[in-house]
Structures are given as C-alpha cells and as structure tokens.
C-alpha atoms as a PDB file:
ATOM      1  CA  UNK A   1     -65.874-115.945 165.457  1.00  0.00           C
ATOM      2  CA  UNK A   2     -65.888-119.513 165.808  1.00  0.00           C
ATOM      3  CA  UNK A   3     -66.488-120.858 169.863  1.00  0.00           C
ATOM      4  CA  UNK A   4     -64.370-123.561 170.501  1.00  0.00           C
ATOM      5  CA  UNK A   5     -64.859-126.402 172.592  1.00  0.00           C
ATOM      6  CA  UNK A   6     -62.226-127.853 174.328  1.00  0.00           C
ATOM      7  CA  UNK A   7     -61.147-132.066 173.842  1.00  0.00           C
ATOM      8  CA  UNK A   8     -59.480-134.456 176.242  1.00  0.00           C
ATOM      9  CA  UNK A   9     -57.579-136.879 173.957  1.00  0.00           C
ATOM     10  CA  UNK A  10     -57.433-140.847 174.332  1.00  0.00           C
ATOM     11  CA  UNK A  11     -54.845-142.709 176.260  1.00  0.00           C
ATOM     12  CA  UNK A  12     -51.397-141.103 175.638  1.00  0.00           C
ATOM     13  CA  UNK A  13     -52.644-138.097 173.740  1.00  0.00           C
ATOM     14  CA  UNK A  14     -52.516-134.428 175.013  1.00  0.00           C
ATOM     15  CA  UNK A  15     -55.340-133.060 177.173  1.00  0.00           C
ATOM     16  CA  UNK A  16     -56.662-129.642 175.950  1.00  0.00           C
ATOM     17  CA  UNK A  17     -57.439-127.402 178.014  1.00  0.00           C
ATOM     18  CA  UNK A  18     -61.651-126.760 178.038  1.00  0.00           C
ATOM     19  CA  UNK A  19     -63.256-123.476 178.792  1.00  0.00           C
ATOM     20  CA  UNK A  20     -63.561-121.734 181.826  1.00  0.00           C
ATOM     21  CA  UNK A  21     -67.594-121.365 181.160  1.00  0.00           C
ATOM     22  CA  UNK A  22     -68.256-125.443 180.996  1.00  0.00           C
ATOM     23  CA  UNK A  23     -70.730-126.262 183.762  1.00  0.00           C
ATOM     24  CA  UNK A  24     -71.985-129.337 185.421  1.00  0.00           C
ATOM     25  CA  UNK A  25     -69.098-131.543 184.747  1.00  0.00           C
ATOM     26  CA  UNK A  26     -70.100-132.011 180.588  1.00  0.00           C
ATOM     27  CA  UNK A  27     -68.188-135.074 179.596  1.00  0.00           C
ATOM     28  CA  UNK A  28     -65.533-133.795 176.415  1.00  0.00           C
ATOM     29  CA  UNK A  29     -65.518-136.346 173.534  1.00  0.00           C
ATOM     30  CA  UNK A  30     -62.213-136.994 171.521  1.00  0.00           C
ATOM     31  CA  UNK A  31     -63.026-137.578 167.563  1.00  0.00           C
ATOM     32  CA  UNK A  32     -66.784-139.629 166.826  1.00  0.00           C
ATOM     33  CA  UNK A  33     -67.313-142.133 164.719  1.00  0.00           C
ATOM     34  CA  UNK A  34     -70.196-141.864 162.185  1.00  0.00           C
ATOM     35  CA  UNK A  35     -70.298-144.261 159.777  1.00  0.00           C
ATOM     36  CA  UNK A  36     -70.992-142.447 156.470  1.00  0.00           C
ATOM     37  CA  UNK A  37     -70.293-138.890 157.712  1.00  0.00           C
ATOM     38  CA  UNK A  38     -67.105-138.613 160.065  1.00  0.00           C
ATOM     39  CA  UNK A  39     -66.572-134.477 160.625  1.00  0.00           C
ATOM     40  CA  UNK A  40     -63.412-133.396 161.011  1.00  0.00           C
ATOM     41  CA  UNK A  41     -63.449-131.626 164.553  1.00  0.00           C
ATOM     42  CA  UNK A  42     -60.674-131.588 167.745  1.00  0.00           C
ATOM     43  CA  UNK A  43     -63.696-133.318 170.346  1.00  0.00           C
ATOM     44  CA  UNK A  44     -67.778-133.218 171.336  1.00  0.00           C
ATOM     45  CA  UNK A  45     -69.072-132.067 173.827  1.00  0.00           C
ATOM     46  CA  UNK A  46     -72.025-134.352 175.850  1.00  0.00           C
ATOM     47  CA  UNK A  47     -75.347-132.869 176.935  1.00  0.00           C
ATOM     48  CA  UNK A  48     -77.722-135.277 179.265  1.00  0.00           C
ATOM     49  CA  UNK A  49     -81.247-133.656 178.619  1.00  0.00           C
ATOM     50  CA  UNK A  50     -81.674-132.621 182.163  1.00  0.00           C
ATOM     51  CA  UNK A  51     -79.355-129.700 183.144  1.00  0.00           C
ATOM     52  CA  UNK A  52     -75.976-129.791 181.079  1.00  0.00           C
ATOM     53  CA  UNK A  53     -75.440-126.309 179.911  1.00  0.00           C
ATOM     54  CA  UNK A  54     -72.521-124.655 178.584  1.00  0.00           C
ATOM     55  CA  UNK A  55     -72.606-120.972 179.418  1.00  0.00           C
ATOM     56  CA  UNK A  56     -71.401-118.351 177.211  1.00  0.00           C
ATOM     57  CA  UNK A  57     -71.897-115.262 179.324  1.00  0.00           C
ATOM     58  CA  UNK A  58     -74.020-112.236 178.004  1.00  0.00           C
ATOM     59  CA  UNK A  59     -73.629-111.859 174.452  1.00  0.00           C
ATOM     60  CA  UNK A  60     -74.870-108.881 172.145  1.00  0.00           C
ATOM     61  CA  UNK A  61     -75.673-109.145 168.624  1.00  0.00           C
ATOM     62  CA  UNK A  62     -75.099-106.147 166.266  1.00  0.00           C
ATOM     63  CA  UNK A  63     -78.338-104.372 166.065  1.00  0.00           C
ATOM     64  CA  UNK A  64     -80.243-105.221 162.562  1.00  0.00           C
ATOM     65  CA  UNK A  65     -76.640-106.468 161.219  1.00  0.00           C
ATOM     66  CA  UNK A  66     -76.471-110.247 159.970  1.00  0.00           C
ATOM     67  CA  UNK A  67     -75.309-113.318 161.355  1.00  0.00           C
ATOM     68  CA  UNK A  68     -74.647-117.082 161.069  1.00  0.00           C
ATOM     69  CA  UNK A  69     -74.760-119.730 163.256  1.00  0.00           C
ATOM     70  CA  UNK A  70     -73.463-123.342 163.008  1.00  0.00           C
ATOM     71  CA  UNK A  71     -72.804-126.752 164.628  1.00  0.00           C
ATOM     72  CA  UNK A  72     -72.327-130.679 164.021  1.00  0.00           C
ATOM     73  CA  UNK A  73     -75.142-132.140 166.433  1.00  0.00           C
ATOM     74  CA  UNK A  74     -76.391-135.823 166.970  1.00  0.00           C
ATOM     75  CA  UNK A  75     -79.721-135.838 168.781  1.00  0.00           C
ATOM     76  CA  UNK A  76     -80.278-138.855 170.881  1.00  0.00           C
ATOM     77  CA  UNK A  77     -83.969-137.958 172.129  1.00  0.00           C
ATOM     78  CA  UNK A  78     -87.049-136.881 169.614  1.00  0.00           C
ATOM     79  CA  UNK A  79     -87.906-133.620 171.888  1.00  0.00           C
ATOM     80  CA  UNK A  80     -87.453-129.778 172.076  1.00  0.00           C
ATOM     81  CA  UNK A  81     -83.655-129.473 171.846  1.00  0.00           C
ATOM     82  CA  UNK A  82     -82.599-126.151 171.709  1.00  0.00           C
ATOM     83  CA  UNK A  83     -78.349-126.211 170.418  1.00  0.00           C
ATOM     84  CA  UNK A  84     -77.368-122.346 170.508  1.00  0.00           C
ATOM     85  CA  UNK A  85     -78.438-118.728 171.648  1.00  0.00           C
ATOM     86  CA  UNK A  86     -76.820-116.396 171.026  1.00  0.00           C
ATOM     87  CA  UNK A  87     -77.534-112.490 171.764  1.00  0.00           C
ATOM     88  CA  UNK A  88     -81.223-112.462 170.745  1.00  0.00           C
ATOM     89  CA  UNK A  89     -80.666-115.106 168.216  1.00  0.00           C
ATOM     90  CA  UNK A  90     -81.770-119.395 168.666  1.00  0.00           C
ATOM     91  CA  UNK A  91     -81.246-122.114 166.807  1.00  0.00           C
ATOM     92  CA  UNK A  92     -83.427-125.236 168.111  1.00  0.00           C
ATOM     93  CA  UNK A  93     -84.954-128.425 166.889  1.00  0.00           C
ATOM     94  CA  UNK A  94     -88.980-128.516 168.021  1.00  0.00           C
ATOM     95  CA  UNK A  95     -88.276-132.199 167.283  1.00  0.00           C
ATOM     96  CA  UNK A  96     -85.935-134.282 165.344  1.00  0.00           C
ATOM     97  CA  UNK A  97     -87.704-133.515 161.959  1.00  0.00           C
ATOM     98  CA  UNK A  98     -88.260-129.901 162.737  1.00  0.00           C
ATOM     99  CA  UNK A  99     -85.690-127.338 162.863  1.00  0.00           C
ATOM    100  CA  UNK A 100     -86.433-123.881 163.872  1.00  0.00           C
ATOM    101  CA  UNK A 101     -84.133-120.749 163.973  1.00  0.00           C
ATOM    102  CA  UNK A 102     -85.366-116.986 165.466  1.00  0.00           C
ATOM    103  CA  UNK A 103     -83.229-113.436 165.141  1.00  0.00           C
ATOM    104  CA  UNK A 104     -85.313-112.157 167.470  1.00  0.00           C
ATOM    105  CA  UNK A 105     -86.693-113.974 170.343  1.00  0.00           C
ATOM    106  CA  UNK A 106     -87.299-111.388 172.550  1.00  0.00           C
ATOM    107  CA  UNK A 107     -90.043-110.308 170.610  1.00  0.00           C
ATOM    108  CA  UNK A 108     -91.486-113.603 170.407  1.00  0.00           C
ATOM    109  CA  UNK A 109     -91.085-112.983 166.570  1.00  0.00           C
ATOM    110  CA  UNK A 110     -92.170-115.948 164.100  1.00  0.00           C
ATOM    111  CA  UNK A 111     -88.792-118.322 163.417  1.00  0.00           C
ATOM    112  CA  UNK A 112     -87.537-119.329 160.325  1.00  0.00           C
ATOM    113  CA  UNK A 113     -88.812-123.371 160.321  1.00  0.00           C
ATOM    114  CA  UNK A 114     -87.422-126.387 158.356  1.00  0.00           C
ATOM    115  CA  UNK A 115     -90.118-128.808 159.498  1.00  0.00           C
ATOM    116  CA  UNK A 116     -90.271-132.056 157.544  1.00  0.00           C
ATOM    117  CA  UNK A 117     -86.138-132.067 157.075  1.00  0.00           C
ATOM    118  CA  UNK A 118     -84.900-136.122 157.605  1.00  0.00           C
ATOM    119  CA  UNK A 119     -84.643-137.040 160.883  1.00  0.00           C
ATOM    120  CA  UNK A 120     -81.612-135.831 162.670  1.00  0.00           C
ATOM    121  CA  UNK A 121     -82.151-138.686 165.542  1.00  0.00           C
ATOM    122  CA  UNK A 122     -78.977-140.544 166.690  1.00  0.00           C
ATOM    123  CA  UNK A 123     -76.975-139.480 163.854  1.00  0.00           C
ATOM    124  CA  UNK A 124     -74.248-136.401 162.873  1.00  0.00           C
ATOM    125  CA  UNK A 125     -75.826-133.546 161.483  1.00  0.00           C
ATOM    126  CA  UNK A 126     -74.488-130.103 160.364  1.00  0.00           C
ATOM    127  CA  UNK A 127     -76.683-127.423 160.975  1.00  0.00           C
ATOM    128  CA  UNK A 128     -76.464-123.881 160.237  1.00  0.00           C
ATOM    129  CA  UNK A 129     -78.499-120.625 160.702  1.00  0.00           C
ATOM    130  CA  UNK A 130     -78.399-117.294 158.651  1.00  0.00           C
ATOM    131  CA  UNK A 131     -79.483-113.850 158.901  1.00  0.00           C
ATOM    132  CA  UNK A 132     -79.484-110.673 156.884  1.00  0.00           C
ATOM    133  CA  UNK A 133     -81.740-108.074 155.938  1.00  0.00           C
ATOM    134  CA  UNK A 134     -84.551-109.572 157.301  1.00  0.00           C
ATOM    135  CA  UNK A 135     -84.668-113.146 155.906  1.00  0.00           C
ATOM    136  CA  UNK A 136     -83.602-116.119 157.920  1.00  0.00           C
ATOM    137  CA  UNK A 137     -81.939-119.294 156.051  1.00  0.00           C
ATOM    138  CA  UNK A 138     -81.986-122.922 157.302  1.00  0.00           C
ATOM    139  CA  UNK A 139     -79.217-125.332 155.988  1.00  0.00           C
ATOM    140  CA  UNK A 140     -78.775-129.074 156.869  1.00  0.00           C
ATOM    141  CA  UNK A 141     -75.980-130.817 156.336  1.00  0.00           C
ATOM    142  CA  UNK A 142     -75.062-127.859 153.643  1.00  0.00           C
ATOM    143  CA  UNK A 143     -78.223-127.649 151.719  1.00  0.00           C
ATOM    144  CA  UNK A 144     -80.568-124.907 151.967  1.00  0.00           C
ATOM    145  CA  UNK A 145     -84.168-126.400 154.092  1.00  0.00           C
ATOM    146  CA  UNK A 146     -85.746-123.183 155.055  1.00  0.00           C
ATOM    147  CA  UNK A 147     -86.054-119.689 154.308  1.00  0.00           C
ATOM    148  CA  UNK A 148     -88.449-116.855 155.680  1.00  0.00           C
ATOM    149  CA  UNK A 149     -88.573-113.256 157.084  1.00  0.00           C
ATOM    150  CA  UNK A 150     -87.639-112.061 160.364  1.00  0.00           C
ATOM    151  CA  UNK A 151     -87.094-109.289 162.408  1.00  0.00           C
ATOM    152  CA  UNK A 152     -83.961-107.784 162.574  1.00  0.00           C
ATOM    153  CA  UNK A 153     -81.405-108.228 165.166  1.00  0.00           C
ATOM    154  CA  UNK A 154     -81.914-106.313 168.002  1.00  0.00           C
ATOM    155  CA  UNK A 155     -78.910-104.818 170.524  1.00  0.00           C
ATOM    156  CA  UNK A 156     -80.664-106.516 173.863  1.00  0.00           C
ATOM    157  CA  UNK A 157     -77.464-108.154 175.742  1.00  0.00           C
ATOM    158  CA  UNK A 158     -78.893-111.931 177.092  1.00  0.00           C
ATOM    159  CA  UNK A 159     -77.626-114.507 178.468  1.00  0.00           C
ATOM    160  CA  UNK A 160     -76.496-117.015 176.189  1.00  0.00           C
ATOM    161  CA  UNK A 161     -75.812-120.922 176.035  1.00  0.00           C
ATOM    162  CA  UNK A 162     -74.927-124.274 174.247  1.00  0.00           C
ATOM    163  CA  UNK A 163     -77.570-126.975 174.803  1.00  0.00           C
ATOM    164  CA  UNK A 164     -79.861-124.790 176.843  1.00  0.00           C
ATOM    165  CA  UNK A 165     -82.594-122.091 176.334  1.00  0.00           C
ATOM    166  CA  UNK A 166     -85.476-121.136 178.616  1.00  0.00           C
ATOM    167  CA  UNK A 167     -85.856-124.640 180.456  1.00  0.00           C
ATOM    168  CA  UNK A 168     -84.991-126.732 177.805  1.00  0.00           C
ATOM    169  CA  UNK A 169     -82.241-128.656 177.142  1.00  0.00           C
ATOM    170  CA  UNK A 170     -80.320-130.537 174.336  1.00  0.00           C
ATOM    171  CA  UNK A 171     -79.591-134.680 175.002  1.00  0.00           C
ATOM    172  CA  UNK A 172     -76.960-135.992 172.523  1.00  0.00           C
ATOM    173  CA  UNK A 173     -73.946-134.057 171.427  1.00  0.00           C
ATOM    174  CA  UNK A 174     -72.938-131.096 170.038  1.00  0.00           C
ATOM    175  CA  UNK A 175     -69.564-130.213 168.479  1.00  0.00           C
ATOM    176  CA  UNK A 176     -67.782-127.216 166.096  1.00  0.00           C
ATOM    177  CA  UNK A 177     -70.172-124.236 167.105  1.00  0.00           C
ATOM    178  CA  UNK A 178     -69.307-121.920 164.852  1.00  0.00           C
ATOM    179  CA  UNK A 179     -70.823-117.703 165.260  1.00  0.00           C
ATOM    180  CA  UNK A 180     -70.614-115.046 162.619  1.00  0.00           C
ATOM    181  CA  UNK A 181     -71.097-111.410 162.343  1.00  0.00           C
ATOM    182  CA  UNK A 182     -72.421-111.664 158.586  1.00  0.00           C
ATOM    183  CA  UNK A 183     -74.504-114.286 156.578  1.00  0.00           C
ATOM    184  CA  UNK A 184     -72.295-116.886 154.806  1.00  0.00           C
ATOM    185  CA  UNK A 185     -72.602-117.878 151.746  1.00  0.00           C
ATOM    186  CA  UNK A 186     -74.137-122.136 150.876  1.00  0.00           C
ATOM    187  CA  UNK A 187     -70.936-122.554 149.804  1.00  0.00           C
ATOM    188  CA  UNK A 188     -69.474-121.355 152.719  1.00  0.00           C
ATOM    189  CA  UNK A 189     -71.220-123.284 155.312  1.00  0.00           C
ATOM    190  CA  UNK A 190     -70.728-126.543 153.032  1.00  0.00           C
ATOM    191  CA  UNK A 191     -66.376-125.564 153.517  1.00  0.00           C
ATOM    192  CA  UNK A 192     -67.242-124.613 156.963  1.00  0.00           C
ATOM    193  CA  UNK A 193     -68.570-128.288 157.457  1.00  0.00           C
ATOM    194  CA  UNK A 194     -65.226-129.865 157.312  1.00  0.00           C
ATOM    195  CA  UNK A 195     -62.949-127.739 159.068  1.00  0.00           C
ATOM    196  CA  UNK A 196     -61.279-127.586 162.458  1.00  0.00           C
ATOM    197  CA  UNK A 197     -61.652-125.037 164.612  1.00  0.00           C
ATOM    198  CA  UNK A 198     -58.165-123.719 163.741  1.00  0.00           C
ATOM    199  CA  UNK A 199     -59.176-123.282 160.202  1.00  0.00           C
ATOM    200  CA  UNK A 200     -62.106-121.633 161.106  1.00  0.00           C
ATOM    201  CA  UNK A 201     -62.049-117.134 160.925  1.00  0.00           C
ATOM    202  CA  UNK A 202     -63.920-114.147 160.832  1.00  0.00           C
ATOM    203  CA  UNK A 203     -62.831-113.901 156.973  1.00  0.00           C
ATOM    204  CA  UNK A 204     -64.256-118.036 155.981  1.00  0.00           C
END
C-alpha cells in the first residue's frame, strides 16, 4: 500500500492534514521544482540530517513473500542516508553514488548494491527496491541498477521509519513512499514514477 505523506499548500490553497506519526516538527513541502524532472506528487517531506524521523510504528513483512519499495528523494549531503525500513526490509544510500537495499537486516544478510549509479546529490531521484524469491532488484529513476540474492523475508515485527535507521539519518527530501506486498514489474515502477498518491493501489 502506498504511505502517504501529508502537504500544506501555498498561500490560499487547502492545508492537508499530515500524519499522526510525523515527529520533530518535519517541515511539509507543497510541489518541487526540478528542472528537467518535475514528479507529479501532493508535497515533500524535509529531513535535516540530525534527528528528523518519520515513524511508522512496528511493521511486519510477510515471511519469505515479496515486496517493493519506492520513493522520489533529493539528497543534499554525500553520506549514509538511509530513506525507508520497513519490517526487516532497508533501502539506503552508503553515499550518493551507492545505493544499497537488504530483505533481511536482522540477519546482517549481504544487500543488494547499485554502487557506481550517477550521483543522486541535490537532485530528484526515483528509487525503488524489489524482492521475490530470493533476488533483490535496484531501479533508479526506472531502470534496473542492481540485482543479487538475498534472504528471504523474515516475520520479525521492527520498528520502522522514513529518513532514519539505526543512528543514521537522511538530509534532503523525500516524497511518494510507496510499499508493496509483491515485486513490481520495470514497467510498473517506471508508471509508478508519475503518479499521485491517489492513483497509487495494491493492484498498480
């Protein structure tokens, strides 16, 4: 199901409501400007690189079942950033140019890594994450970076967070995180790209 963030419009729009698991006052972003790549999206959230965190509660992921995980990020510092966990599933960069994605981190299994991908730094990227059957898939900006076995998916219920995993923290921002219970298709994710959250379902 797709997790939507919440978006205060500009002057005279309507104010959306956010949700109830935002912490430390994050900043919501109406529509960015990008230049060559605008996404369509209803706001961005804002993560400082010290202790912004959005909180998503304990979350379980279907043990050895499939999943994919997305997002539009723009990374403003060349660091660890880690953008979603989910269950005992992550999707970080190591640094701008080195995207790394684990289905099992509790086992401190080795991640699926798209090292040497372009720079993501102080631009809009779309990233996404897959997993089925043991093999992991990378995609930036719709096109397939990475792919490598894992383990499978295991039923542990953990804590679970945008912009934050064990001490480290995302600067820059992060909008249209996206989490499914099955591995979409490349065509999929590049669809998934462009929509809103209210065009986004279980069934894309």
């Amino acid at each position: 199901m797709p997790l939507g963030l919440g978006a205060q419009m500009g002057k005279g729009g309507i104010v959306k409501s956010i949700p109830s698991h935002v912490t430390d006052n994050l900043k919501m972003l109406h529509r960015y400007n990008t230049g060559s790549v605008v996404p369509v999206s209803d706001g961005a959230a804002y993560f400082d690189g010290t202790d912004d965190v959005i909180s998503l509660g304990s979350k379980t992921n279907v043990a050895g079942g499939a999943l994919t995980m997305s997002a539009w990020v723009y990374l403003i510092q060349d660091q660890l950033a880690p953008v979603l966990s989910f269950g005992d599933a992550l999707l970080r960069f190591q640094d701008a140019d080195d995207l790394r994605a684990w289905a099992d981190v509790s086992e401190d299994s080795v991640g699926t890594g798209a090292g040497g991908i372009t720079s993501v730094l102080n631009k809009w990227t779309h990233i996404a994450f897959t997993h089925n059957a043991g093999t992991g898939k990378i995609y930036v900006n719709g096109a397939e970076e990475a792919s490598g076995s894992q383990e499978v998916l295991s039923s542990d219920s953990r804590a679970s967070y945008i912009g934050n995993y064990s001490g480290g923290y995302f600067e820059g921002y992060i909008s249209n995180v996206g989490y499914w219970t099955r591995a979409l298709t490349q065509a999929e994710i590049k669809s998934i790209m462009w929509k809103q959250y209210a065009d986004l379902s279980t069934t894309e």
